[in-house]
Structure formats: C-alpha cells, structure tokens
PDB file of N, CA and C in Angstrom:
ATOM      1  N   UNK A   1      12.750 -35.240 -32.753  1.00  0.00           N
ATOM      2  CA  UNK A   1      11.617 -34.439 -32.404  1.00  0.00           C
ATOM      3  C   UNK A   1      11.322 -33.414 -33.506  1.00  0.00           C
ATOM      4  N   UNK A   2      12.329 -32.757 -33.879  1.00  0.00           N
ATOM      5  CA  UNK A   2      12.098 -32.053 -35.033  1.00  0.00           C
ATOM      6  C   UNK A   2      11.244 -32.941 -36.764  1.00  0.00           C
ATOM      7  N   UNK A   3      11.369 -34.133 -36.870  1.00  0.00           N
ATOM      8  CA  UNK A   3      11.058 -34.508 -37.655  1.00  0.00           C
ATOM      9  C   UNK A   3       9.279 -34.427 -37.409  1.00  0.00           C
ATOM     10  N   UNK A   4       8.987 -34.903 -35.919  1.00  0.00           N
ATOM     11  CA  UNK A   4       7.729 -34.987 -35.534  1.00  0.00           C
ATOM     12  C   UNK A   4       6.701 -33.545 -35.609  1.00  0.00           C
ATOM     13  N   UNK A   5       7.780 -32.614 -35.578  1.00  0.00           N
ATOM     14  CA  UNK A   5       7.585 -31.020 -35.389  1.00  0.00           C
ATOM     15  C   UNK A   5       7.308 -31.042 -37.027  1.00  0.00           C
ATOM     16  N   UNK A   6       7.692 -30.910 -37.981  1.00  0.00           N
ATOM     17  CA  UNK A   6       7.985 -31.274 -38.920  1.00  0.00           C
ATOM     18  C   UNK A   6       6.128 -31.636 -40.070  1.00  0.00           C
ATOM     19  N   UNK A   7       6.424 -32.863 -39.318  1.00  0.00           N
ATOM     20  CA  UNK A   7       4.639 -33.567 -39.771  1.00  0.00           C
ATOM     21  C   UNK A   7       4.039 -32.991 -38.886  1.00  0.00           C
ATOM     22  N   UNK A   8       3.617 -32.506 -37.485  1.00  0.00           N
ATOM     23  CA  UNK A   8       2.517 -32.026 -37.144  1.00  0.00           C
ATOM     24  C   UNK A   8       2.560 -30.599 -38.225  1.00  0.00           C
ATOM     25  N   UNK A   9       3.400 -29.731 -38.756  1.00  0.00           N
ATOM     26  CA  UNK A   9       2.973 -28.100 -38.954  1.00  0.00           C
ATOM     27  C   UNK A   9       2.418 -28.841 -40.512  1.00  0.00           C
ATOM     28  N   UNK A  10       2.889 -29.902 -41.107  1.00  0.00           N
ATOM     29  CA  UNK A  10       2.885 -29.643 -42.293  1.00  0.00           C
ATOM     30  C   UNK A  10       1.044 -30.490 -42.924  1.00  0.00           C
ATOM     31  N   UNK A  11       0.587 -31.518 -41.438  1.00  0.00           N
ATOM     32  CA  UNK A  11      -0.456 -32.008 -42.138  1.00  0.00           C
ATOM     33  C   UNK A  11      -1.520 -31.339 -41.068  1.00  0.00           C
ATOM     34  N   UNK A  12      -0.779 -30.028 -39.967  1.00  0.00           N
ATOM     35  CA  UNK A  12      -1.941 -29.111 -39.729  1.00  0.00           C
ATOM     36  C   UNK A  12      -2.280 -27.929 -40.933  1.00  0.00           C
ATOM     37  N   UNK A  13      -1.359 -27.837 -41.753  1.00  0.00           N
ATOM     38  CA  UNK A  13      -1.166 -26.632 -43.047  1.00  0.00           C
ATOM     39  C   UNK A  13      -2.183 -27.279 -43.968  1.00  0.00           C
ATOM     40  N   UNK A  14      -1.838 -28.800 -44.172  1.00  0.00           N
ATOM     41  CA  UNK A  14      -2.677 -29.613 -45.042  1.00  0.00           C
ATOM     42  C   UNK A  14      -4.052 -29.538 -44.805  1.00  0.00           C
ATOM     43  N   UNK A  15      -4.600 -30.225 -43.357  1.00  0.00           N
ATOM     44  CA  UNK A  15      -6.190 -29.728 -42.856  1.00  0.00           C
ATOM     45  C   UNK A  15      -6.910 -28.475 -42.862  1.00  0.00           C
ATOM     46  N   UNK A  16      -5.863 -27.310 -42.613  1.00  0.00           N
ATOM     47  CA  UNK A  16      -6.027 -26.088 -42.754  1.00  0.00           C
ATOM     48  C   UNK A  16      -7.080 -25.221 -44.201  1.00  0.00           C
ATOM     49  N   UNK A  17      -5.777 -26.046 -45.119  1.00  0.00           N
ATOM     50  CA  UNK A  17      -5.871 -25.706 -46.223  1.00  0.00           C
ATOM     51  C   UNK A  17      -7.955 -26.196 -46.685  1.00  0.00           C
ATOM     52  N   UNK A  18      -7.407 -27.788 -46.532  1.00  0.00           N
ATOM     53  CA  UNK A  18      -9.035 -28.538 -46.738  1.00  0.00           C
ATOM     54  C   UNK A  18     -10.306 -27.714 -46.015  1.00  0.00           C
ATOM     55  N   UNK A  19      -9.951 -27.355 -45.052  1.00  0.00           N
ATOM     56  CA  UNK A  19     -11.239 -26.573 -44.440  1.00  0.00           C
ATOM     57  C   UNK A  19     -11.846 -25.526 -44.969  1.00  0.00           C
ATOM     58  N   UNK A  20     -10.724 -24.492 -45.692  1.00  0.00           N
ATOM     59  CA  UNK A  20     -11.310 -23.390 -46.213  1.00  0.00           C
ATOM     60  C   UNK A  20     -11.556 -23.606 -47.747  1.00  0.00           C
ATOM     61  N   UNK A  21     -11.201 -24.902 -48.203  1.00  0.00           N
ATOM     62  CA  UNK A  21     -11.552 -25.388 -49.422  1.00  0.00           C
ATOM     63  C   UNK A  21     -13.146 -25.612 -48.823  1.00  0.00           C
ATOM     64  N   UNK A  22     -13.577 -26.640 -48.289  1.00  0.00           N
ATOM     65  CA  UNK A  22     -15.014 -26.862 -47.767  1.00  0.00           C
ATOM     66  C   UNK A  22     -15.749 -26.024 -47.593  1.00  0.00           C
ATOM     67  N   UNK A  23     -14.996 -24.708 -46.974  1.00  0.00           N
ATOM     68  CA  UNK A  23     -15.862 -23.372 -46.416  1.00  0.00           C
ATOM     69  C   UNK A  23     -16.068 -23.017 -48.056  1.00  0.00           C
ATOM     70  N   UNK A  24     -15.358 -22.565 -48.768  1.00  0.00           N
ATOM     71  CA  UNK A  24     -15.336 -22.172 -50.033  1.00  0.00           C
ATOM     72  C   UNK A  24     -16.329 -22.853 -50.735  1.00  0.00           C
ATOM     73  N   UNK A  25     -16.384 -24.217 -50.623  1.00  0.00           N
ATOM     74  CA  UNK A  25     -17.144 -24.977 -51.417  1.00  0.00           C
ATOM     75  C   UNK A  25     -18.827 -24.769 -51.552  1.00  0.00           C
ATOM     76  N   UNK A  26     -19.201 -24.903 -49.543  1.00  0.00           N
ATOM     77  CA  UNK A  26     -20.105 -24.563 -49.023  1.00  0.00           C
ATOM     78  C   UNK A  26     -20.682 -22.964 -49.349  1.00  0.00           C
ATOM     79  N   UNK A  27     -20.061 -22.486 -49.515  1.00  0.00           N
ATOM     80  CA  UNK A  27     -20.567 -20.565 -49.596  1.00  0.00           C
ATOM     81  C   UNK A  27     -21.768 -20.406 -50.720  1.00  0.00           C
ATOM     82  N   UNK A  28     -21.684 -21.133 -51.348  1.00  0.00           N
ATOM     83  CA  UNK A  28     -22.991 -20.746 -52.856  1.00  0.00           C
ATOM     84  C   UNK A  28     -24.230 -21.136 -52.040  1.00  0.00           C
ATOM     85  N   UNK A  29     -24.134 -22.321 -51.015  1.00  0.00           N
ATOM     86  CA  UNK A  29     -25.482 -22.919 -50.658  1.00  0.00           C
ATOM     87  C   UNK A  29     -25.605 -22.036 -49.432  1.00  0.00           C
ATOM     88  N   UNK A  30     -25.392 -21.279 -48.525  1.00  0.00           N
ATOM     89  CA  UNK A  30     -24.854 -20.590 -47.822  1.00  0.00           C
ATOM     90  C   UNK A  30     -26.563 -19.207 -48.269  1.00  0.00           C
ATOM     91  N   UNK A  31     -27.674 -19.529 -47.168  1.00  0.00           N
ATOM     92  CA  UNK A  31     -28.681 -18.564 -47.268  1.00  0.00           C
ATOM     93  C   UNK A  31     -28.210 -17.426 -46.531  1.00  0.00           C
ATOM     94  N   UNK A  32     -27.751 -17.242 -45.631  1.00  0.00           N
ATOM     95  CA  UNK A  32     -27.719 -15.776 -44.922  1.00  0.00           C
ATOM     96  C   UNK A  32     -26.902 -15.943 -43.872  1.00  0.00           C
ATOM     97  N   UNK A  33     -26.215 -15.064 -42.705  1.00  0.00           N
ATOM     98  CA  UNK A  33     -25.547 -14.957 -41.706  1.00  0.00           C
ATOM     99  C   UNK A  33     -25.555 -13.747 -40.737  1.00  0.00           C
ATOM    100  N   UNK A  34     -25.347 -14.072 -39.674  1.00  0.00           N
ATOM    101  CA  UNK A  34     -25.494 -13.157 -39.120  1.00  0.00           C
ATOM    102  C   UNK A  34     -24.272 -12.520 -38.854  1.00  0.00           C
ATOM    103  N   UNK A  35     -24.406 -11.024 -38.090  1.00  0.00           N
ATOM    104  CA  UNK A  35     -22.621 -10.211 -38.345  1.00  0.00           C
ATOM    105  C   UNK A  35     -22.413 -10.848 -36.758  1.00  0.00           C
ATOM    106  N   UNK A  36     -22.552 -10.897 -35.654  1.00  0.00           N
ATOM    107  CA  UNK A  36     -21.803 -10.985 -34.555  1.00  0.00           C
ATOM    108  C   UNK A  36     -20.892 -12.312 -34.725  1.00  0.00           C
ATOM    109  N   UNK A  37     -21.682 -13.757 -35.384  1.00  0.00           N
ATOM    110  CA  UNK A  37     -20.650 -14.944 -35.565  1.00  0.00           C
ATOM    111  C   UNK A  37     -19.652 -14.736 -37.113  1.00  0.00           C
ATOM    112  N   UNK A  38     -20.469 -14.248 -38.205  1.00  0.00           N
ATOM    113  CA  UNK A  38     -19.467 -13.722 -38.927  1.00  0.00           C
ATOM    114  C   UNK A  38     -19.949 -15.163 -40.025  1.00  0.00           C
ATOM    115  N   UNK A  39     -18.984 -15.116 -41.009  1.00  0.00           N
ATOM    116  CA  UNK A  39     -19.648 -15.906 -42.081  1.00  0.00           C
ATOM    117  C   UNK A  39     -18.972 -17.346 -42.165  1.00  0.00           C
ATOM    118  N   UNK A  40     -17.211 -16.936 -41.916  1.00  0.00           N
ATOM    119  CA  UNK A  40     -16.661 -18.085 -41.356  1.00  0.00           C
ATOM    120  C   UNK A  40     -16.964 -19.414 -40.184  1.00  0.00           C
ATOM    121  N   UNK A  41     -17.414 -18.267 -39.280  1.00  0.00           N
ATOM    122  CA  UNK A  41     -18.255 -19.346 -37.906  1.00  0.00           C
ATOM    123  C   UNK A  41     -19.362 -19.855 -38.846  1.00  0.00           C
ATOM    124  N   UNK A  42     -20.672 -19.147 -39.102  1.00  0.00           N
ATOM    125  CA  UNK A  42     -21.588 -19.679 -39.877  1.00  0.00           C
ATOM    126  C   UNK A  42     -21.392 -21.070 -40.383  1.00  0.00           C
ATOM    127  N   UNK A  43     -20.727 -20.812 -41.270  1.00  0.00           N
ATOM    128  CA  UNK A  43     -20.036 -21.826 -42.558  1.00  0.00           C
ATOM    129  C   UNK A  43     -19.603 -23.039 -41.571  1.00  0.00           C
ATOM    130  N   UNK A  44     -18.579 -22.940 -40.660  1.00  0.00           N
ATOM    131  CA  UNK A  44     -18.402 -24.013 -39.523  1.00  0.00           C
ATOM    132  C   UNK A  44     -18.995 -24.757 -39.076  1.00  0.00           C
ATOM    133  N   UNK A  45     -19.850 -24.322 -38.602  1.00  0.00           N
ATOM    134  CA  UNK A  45     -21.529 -24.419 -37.697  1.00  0.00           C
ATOM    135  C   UNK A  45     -22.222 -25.409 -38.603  1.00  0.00           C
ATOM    136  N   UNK A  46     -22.573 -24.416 -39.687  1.00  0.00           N
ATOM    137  CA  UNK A  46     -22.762 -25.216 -40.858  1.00  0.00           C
ATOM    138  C   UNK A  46     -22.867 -27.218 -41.078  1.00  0.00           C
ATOM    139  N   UNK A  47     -21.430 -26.881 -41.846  1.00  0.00           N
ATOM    140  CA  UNK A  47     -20.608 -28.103 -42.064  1.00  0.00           C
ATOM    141  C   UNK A  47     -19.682 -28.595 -40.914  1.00  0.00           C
ATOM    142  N   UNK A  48     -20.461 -28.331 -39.686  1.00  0.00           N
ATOM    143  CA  UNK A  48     -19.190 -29.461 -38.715  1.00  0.00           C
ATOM    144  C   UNK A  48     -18.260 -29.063 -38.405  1.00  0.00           C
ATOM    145  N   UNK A  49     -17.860 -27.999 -38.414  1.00  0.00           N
ATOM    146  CA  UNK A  49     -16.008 -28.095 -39.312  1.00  0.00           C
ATOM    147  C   UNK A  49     -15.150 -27.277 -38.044  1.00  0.00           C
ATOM    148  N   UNK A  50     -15.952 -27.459 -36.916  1.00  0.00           N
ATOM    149  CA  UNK A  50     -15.107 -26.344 -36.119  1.00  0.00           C
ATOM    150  C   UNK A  50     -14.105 -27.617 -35.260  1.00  0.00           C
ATOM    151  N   UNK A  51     -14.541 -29.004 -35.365  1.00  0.00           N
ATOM    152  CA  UNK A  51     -13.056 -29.476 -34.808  1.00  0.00           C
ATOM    153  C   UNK A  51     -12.131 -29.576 -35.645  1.00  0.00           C
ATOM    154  N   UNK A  52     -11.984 -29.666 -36.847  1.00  0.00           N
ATOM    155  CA  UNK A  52     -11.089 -30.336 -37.515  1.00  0.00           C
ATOM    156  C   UNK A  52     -10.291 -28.844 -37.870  1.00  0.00           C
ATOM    157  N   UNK A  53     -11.251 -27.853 -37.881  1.00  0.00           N
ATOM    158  CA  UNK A  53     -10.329 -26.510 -38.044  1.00  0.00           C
ATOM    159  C   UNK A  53      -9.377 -26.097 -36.890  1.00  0.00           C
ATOM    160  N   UNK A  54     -10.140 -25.862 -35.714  1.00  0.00           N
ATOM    161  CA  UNK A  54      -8.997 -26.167 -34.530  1.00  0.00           C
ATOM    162  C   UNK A  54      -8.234 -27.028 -34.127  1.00  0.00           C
ATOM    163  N   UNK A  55      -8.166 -27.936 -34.913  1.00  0.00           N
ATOM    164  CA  UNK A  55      -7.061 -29.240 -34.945  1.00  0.00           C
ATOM    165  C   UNK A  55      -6.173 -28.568 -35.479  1.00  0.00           C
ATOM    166  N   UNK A  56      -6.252 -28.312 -36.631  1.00  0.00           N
ATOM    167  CA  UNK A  56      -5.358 -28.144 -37.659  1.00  0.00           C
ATOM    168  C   UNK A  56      -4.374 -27.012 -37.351  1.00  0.00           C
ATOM    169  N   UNK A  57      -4.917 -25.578 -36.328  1.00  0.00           N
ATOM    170  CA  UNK A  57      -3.991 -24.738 -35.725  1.00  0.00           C
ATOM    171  C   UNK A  57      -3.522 -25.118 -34.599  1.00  0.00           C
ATOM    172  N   UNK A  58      -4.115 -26.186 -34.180  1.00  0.00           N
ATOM    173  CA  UNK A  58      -3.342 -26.741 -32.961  1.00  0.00           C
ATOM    174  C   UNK A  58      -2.126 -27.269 -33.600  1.00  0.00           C
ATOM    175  N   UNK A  59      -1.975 -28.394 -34.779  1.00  0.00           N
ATOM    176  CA  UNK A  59      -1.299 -28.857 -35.158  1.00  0.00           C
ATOM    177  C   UNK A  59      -0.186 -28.140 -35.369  1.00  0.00           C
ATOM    178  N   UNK A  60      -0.446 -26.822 -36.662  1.00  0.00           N
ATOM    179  CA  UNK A  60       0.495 -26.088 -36.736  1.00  0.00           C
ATOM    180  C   UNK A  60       1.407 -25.470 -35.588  1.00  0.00           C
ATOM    181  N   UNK A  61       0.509 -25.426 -34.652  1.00  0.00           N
ATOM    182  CA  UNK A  61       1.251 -24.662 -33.344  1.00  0.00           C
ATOM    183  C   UNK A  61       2.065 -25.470 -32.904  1.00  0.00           C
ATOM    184  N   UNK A  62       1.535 -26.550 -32.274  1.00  0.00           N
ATOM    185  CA  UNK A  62       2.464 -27.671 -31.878  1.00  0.00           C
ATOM    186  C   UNK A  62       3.707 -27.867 -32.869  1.00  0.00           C
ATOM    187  N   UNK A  63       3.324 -28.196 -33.881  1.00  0.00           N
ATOM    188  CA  UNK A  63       5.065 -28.461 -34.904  1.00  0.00           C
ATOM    189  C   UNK A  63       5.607 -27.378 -34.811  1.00  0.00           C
ATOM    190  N   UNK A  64       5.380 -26.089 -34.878  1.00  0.00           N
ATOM    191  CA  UNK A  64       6.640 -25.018 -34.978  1.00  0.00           C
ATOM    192  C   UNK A  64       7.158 -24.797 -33.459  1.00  0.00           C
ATOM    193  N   UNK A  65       6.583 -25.106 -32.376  1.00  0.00           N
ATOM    194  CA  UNK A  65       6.828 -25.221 -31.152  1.00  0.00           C
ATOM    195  C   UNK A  65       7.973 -26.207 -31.140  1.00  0.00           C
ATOM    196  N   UNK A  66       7.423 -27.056 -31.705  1.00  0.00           N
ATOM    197  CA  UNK A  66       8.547 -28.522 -31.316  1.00  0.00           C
ATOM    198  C   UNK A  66      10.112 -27.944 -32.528  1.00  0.00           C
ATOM    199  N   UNK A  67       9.567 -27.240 -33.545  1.00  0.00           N
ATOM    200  CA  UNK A  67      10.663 -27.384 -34.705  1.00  0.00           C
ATOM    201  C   UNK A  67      11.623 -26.529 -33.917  1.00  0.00           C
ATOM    202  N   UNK A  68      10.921 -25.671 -33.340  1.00  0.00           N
ATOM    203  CA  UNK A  68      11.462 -24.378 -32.429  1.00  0.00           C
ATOM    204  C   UNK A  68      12.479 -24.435 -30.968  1.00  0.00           C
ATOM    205  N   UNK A  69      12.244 -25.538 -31.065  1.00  0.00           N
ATOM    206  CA  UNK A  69      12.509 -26.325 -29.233  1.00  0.00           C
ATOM    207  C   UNK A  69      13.695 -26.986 -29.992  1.00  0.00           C
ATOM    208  N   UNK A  70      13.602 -28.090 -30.935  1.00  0.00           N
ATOM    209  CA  UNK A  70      14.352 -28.512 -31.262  1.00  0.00           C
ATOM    210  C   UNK A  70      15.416 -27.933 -31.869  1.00  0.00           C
ATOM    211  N   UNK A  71      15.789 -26.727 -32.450  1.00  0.00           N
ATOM    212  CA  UNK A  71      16.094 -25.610 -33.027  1.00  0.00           C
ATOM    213  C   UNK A  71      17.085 -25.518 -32.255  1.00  0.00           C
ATOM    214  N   UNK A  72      16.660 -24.415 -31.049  1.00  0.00           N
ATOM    215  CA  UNK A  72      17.375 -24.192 -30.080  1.00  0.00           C
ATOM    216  C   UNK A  72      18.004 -24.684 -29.257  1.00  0.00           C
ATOM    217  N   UNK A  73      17.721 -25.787 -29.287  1.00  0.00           N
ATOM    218  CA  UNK A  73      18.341 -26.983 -27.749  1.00  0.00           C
ATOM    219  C   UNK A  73      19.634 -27.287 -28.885  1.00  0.00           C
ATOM    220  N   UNK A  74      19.417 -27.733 -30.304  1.00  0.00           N
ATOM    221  CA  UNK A  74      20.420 -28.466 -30.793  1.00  0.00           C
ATOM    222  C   UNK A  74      21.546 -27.147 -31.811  1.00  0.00           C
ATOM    223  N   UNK A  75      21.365 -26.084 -31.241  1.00  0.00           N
ATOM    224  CA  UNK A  75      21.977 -25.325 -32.114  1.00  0.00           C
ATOM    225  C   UNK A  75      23.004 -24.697 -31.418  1.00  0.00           C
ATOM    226  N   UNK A  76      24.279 -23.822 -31.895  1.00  0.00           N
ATOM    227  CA  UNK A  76      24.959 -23.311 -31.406  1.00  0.00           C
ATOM    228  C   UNK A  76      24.715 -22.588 -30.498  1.00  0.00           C
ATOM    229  N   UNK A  77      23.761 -21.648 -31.422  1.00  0.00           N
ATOM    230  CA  UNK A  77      22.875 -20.416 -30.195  1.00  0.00           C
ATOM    231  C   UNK A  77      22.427 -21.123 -28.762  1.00  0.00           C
ATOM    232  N   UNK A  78      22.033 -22.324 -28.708  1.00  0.00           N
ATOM    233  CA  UNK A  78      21.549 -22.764 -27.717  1.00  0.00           C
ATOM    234  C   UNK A  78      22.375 -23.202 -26.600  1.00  0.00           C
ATOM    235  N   UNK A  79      23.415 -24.145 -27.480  1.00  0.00           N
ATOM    236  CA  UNK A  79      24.795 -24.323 -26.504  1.00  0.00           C
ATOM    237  C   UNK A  79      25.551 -22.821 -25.879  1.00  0.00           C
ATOM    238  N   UNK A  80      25.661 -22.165 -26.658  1.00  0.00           N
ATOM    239  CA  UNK A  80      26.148 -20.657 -25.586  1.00  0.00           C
ATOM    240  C   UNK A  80      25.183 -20.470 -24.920  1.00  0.00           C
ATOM    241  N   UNK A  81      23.925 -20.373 -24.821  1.00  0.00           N
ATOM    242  CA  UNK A  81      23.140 -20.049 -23.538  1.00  0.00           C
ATOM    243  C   UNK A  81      23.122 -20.740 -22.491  1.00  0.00           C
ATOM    244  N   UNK A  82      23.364 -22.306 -22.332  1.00  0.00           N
ATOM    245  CA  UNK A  82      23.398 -23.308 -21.500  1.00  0.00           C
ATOM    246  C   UNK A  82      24.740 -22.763 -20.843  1.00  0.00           C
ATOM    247  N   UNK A  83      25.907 -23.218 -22.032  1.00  0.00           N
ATOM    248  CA  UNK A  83      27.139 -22.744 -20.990  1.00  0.00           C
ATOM    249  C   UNK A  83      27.192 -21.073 -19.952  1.00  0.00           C
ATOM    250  N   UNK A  84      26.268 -19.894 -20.723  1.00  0.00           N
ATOM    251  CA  UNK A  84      26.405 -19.073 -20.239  1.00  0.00           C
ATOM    252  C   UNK A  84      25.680 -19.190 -18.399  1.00  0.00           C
ATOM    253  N   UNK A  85      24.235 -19.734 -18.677  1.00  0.00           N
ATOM    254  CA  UNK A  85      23.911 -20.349 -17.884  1.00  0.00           C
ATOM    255  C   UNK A  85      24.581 -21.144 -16.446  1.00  0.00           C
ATOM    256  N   UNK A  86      25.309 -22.066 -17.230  1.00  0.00           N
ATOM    257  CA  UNK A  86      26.112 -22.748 -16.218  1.00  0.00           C
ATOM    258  C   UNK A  86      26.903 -22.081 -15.057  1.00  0.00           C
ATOM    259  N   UNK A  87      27.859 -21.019 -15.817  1.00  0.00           N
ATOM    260  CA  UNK A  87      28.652 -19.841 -15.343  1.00  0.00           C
ATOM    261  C   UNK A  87      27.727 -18.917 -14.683  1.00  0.00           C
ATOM    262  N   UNK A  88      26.678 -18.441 -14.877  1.00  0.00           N
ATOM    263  CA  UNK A  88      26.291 -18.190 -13.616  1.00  0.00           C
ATOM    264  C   UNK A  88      25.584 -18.488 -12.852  1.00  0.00           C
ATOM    265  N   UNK A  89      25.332 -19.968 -12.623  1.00  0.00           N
ATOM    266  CA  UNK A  89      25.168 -20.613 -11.241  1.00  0.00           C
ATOM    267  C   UNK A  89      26.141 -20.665 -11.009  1.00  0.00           C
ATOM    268  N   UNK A  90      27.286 -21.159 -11.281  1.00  0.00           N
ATOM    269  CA  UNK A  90      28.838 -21.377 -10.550  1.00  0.00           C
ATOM    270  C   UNK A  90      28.789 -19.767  -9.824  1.00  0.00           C
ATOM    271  N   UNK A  91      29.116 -18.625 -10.414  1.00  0.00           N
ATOM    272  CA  UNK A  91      29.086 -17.641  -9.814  1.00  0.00           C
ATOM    273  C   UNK A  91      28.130 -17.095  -8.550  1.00  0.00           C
ATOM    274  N   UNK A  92      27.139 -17.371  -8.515  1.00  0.00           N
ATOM    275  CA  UNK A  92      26.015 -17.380  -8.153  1.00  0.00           C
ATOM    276  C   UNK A  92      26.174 -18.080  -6.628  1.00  0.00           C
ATOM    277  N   UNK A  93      26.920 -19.790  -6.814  1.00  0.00           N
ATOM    278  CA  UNK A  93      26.938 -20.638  -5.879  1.00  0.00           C
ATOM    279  C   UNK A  93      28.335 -20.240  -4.829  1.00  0.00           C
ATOM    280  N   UNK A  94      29.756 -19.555  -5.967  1.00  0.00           N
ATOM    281  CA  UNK A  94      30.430 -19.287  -5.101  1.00  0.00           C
ATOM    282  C   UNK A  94      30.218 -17.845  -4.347  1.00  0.00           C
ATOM    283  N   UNK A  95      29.646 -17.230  -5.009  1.00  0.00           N
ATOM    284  CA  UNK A  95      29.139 -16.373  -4.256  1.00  0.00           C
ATOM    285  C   UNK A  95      28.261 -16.235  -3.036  1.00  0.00           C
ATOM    286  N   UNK A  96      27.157 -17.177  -2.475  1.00  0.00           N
ATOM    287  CA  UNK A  96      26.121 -17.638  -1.853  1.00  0.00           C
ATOM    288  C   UNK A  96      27.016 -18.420  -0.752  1.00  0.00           C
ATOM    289  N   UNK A  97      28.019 -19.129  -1.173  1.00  0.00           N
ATOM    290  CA  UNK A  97      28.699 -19.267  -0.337  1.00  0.00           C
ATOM    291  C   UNK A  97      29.852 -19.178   0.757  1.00  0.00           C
ATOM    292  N   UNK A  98      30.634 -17.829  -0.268  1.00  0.00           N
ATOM    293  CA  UNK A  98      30.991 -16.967   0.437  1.00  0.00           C
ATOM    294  C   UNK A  98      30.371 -16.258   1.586  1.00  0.00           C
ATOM    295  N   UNK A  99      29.300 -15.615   1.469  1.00  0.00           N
ATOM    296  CA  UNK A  99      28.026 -15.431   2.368  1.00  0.00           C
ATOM    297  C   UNK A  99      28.025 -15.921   3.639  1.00  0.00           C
ATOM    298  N   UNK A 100      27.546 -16.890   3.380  1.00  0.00           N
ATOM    299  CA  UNK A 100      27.736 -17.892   4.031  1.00  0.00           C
ATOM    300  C   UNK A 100      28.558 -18.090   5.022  1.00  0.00           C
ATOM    301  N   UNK A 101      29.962 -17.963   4.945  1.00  0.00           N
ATOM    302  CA  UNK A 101      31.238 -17.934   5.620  1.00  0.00           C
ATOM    303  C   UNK A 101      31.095 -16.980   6.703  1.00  0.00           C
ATOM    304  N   UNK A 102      31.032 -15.657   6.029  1.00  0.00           N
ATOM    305  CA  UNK A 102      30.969 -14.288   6.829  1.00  0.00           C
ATOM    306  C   UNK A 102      29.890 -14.862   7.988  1.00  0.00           C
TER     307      UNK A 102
END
C-alpha cells in the first residue's frame, strides 16, 4: 500500500506541477480578472483546468494518507499502540466483569 501511496503523492506533485506551468503559460493572453475569483480561478475557468487541478491535490492527499497509514500500522510506534491497546481492553473486560459479579 505504501508503494501505491507512493505513486498517487508523486504523479499528484507531477499534475500539480503541469497546471501551474499552463496557468503560467496562459497569463500573457490573460485580458483582465476580477478580485472576488482571483486570477488563479480566472486562469482555471479559463483553460479547463479546475479538474485536473483538484485531481492532483486529491492525489497528493490520498498518497500521504496511505504513506501515513502504512507508516504507522507497519512501524514500531504502531505495534506499541496496538499492544497498549490490547491491555486495556483486557483491563477494561476484567474489570466490567468483575462488576458484574457484585
């Protein structure tokens, strides 16, 4: 999963990158804008570009999510939280069931 985490951040960084190359590209032909959408939206609007730009932070999001998930589940840090975890449901359960008794 981490590998998958991996290619989504790195060819949402890649699209990322291309978009504000395009925006950049686009700016000379670029007559006027207004301030409430701003020059970036403009430019979007423009050239199309507002899916492939929100792809591309989706992308990134998603891979560091997954690199992040994968991170933690497979790391030391992660194994002490599980076991800590474990220990207190056990505590938790003999306790609840003590309770119980009374």
């Amino acid at each position: 999963m981490r590998i998958f985490g991996y290619i989504l951040l790195v060819s949402g960084t890649i699209l990322f990158g291309i978009m504000h190359l395009a925006i950049a590209l686009y700016l000379p032909d670029l007559g006027g804008w207004g301030d409430p959408p701003g020059l970036i939206a403009t430019v979007l609007s423009d050239i199309a570009g507002w899916i492939p730009y929100i792809l591309s932070i989706v992308f990134m999001v998603t891979g560091i999510i997954l690199i992040a998930y994968d991170f933690i589940s497979n790391s030391k840090w992660g194994q002490k939280q599980k076991d800590e975890m474990k220990a207190r449901n056990r505590e938790f359960n003999t306790s609840r069931e003590e309770n119980r008794k009374r």
